[in-house]
Protein backbone atom coordinates (compact mmCIF):
# COMPACT_ATOMS: atom_id res chain seq x y z
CA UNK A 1 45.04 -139.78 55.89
CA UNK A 2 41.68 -139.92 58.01
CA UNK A 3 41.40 -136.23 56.96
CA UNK A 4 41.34 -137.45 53.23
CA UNK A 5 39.10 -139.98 53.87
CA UNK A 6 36.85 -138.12 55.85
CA UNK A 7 36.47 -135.50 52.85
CA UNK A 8 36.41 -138.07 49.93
CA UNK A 9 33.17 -139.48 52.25
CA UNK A 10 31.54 -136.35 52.19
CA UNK A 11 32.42 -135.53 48.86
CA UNK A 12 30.71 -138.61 47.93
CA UNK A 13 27.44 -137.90 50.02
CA UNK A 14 27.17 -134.67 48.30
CA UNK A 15 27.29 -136.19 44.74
CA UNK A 16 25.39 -138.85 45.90
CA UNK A 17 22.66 -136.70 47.26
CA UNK A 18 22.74 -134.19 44.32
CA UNK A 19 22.08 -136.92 41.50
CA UNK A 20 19.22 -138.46 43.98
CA UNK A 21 16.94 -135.36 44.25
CA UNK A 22 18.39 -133.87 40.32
CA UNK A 23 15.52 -135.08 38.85
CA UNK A 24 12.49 -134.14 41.45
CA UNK A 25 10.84 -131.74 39.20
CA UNK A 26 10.79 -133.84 36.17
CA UNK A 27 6.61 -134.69 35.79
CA UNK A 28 6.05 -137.93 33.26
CA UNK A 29 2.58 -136.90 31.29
CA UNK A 30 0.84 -140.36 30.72
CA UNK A 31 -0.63 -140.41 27.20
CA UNK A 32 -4.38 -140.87 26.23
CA UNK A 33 -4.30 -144.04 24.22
CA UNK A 34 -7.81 -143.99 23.30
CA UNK A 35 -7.35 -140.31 22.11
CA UNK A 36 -3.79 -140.65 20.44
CA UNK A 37 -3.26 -142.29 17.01
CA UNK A 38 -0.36 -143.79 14.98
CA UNK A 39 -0.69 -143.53 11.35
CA UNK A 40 1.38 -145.56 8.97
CA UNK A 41 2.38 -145.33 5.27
CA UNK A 42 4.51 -147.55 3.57
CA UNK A 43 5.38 -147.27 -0.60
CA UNK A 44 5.95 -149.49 -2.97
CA UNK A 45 7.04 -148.97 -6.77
CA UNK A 46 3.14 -149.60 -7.82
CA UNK A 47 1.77 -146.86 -4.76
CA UNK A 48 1.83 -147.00 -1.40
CA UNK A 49 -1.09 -148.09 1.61
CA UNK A 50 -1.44 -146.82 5.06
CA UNK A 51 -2.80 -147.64 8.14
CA UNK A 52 -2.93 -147.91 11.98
CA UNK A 53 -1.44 -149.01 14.94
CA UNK A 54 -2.42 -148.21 18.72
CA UNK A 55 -0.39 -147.01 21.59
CA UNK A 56 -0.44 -149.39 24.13
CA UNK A 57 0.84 -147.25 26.78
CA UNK A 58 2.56 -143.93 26.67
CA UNK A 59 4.44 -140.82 28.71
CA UNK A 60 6.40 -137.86 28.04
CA UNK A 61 8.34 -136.05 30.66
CA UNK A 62 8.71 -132.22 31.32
CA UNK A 63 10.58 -130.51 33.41
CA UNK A 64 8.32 -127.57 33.73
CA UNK A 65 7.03 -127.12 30.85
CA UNK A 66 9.91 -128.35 28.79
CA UNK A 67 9.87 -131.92 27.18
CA UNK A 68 13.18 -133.58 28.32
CA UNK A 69 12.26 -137.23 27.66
CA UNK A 70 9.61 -140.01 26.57
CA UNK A 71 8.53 -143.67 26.39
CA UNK A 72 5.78 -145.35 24.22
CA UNK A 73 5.30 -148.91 24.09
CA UNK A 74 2.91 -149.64 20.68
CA UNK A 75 0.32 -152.68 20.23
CA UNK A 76 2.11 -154.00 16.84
CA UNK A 77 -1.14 -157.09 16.89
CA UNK A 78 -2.92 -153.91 15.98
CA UNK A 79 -1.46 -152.86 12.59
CA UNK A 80 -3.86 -152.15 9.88
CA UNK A 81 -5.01 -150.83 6.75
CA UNK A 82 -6.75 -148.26 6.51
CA UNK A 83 -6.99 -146.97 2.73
CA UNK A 84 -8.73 -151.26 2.28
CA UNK A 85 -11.54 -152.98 2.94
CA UNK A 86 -12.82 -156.39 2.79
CA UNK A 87 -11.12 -159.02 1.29
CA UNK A 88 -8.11 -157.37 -0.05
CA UNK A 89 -7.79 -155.00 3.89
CA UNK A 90 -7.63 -158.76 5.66
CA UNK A 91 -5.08 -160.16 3.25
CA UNK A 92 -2.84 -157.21 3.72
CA UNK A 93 -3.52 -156.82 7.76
CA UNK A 94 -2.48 -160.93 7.82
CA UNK A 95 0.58 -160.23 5.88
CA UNK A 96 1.78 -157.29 7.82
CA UNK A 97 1.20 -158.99 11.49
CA UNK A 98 3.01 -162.47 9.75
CA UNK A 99 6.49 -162.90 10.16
CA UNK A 100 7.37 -161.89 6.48
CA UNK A 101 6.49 -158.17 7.89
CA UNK A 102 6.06 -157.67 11.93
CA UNK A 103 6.13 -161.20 13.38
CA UNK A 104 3.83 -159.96 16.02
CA UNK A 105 2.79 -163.72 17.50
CA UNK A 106 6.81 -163.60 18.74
CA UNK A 107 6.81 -159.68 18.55
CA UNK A 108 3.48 -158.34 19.42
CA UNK A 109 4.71 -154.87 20.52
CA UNK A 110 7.65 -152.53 19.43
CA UNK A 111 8.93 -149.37 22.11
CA UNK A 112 10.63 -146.13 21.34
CA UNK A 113 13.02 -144.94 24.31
CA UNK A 114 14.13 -141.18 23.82
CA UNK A 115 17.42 -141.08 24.45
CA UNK A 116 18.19 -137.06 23.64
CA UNK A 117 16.03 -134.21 23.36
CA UNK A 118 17.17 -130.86 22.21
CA UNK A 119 14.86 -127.65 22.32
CA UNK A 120 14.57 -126.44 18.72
CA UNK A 121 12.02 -123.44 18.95
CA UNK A 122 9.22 -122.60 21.60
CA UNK A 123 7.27 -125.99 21.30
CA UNK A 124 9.52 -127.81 18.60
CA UNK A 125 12.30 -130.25 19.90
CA UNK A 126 15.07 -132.40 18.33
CA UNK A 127 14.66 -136.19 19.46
CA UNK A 128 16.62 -139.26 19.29
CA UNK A 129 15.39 -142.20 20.84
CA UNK A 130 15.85 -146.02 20.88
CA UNK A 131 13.69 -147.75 18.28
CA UNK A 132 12.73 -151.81 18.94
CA UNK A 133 10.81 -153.62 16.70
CA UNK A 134 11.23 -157.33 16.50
CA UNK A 135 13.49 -157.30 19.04
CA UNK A 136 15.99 -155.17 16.95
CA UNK A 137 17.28 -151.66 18.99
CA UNK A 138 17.97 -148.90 16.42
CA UNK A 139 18.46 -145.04 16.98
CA UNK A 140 16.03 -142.86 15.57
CA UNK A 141 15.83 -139.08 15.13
CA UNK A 142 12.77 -137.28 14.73
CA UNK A 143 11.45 -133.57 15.51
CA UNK A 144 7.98 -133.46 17.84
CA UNK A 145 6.25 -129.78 18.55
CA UNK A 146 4.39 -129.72 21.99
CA UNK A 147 1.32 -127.66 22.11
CA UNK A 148 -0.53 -127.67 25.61
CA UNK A 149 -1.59 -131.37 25.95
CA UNK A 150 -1.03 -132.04 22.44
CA UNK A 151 2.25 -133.06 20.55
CA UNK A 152 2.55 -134.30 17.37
CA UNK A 153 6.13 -136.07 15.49
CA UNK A 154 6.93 -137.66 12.24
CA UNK A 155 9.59 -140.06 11.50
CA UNK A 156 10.87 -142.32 8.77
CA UNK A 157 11.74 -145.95 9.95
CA UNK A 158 13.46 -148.02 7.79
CA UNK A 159 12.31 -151.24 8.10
CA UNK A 160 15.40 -153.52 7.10
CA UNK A 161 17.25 -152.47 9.96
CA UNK A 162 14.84 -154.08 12.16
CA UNK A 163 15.11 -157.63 9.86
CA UNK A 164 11.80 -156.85 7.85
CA UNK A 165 12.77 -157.57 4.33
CA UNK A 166 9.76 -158.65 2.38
CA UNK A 167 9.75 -157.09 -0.91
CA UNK A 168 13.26 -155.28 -0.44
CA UNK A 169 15.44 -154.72 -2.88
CA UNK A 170 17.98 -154.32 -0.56
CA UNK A 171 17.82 -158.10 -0.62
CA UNK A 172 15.89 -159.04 -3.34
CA UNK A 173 16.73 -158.94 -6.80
CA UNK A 174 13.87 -158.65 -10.19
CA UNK A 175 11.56 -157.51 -8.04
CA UNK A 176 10.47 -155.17 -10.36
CA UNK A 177 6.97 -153.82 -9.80
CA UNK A 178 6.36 -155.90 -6.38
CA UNK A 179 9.33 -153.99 -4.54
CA UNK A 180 7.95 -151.92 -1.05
CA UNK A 181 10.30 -149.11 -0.64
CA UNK A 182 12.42 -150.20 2.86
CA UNK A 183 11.59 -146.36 4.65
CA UNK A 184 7.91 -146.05 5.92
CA UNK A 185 6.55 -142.84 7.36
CA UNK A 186 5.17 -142.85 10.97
CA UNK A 187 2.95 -139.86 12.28
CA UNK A 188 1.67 -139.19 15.71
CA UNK A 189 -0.86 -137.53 17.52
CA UNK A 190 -0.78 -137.44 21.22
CA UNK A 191 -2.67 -136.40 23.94
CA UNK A 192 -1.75 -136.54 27.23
């Protein structure tokens, strides 16, 4: 009985040990916010309108030179347009930060986790991560391709699973020409 004990004990240290030190050579990259952008583009029936939005703060993680995992945290009280100006840019940047869009007085930033990433190619990886935005957690999947300190990833959100439903149809009827498609496109640019 002491002899069992005694080798569940070390059995234990070893396991215990080995998941401690697994992870030593993983190195998390911060990213350049001031050097990284987030474009947006949403559609509606009538066209579509795009923007910005900055990183707040930012890392992927490599073990080597493989990308194994990544965290941004994005500035949602900086959503804009982009293809406005004037009067017409600050009625749509007001509507997007309000809480029929983004709510970002209660909300004011959104994070993506990655939760999974699969090599694809040489530089091109398969990603799912955690998505938050207004306090809603969704899973997202998304390819990024890493080139030296450069990456770059698209991905489609749709926006009702995180409780924006302004213009939806998937909860609006006769909207007719004032209905914004629920998927927007996201595209990144990093540096790190």
């Amino acid at each position: 009985m002491k002899k069992t004990i005694k080798n569940l004990a070390v059995v234990a240290l070893v396991a215990f040990t080995s998941f401690a030190f697994a992870n030593n050579d993983v190195e998390k990259k911060a990213v350049k916010v001031e050097s990284s952008t987030v474009v947006w583009k949403g559609y509606k029936v009538t066209g579509s309108h795009e923007g910005t939005v900055a990183i707040e703060s930012g890392s992927l993680s490599f073990d080597g030179d493989k990308l194994v995992g990544g965290e941004f945290v994005i500035d949602m009280t900086t959503i804009g347009a982009t293809d406005l100006e004037g009067e017409y840019k600050g009625k749509l940047d007001g509507h997007l930060k309000s809480d029929d869009f983004f709510g970002v007085e209660k909300f004011p930033t959104a994070k993506l986790v990655f939760t999974k990433v699969k090599a694809k190619g040489k530089n091109s990886y398969e990603v799912t991560a955690d998505l938050t935005i207004k306090g809603k957690t969704n899973p997202v999947n998304f390819e990024i391709s890493v080139y030296g300190n450069k990456a770059t990833a698209a991905l489609k959100v749709d926006r009702t699973k995180y409780d924006v439903r302004y213009g939806s149809t998937s909860f609006f009827d006769d909207l007719k020409d004032k209905a914004i498609y629920d998927e927007f496109d996201l595209v990144t640019d990093l540096q790190f």
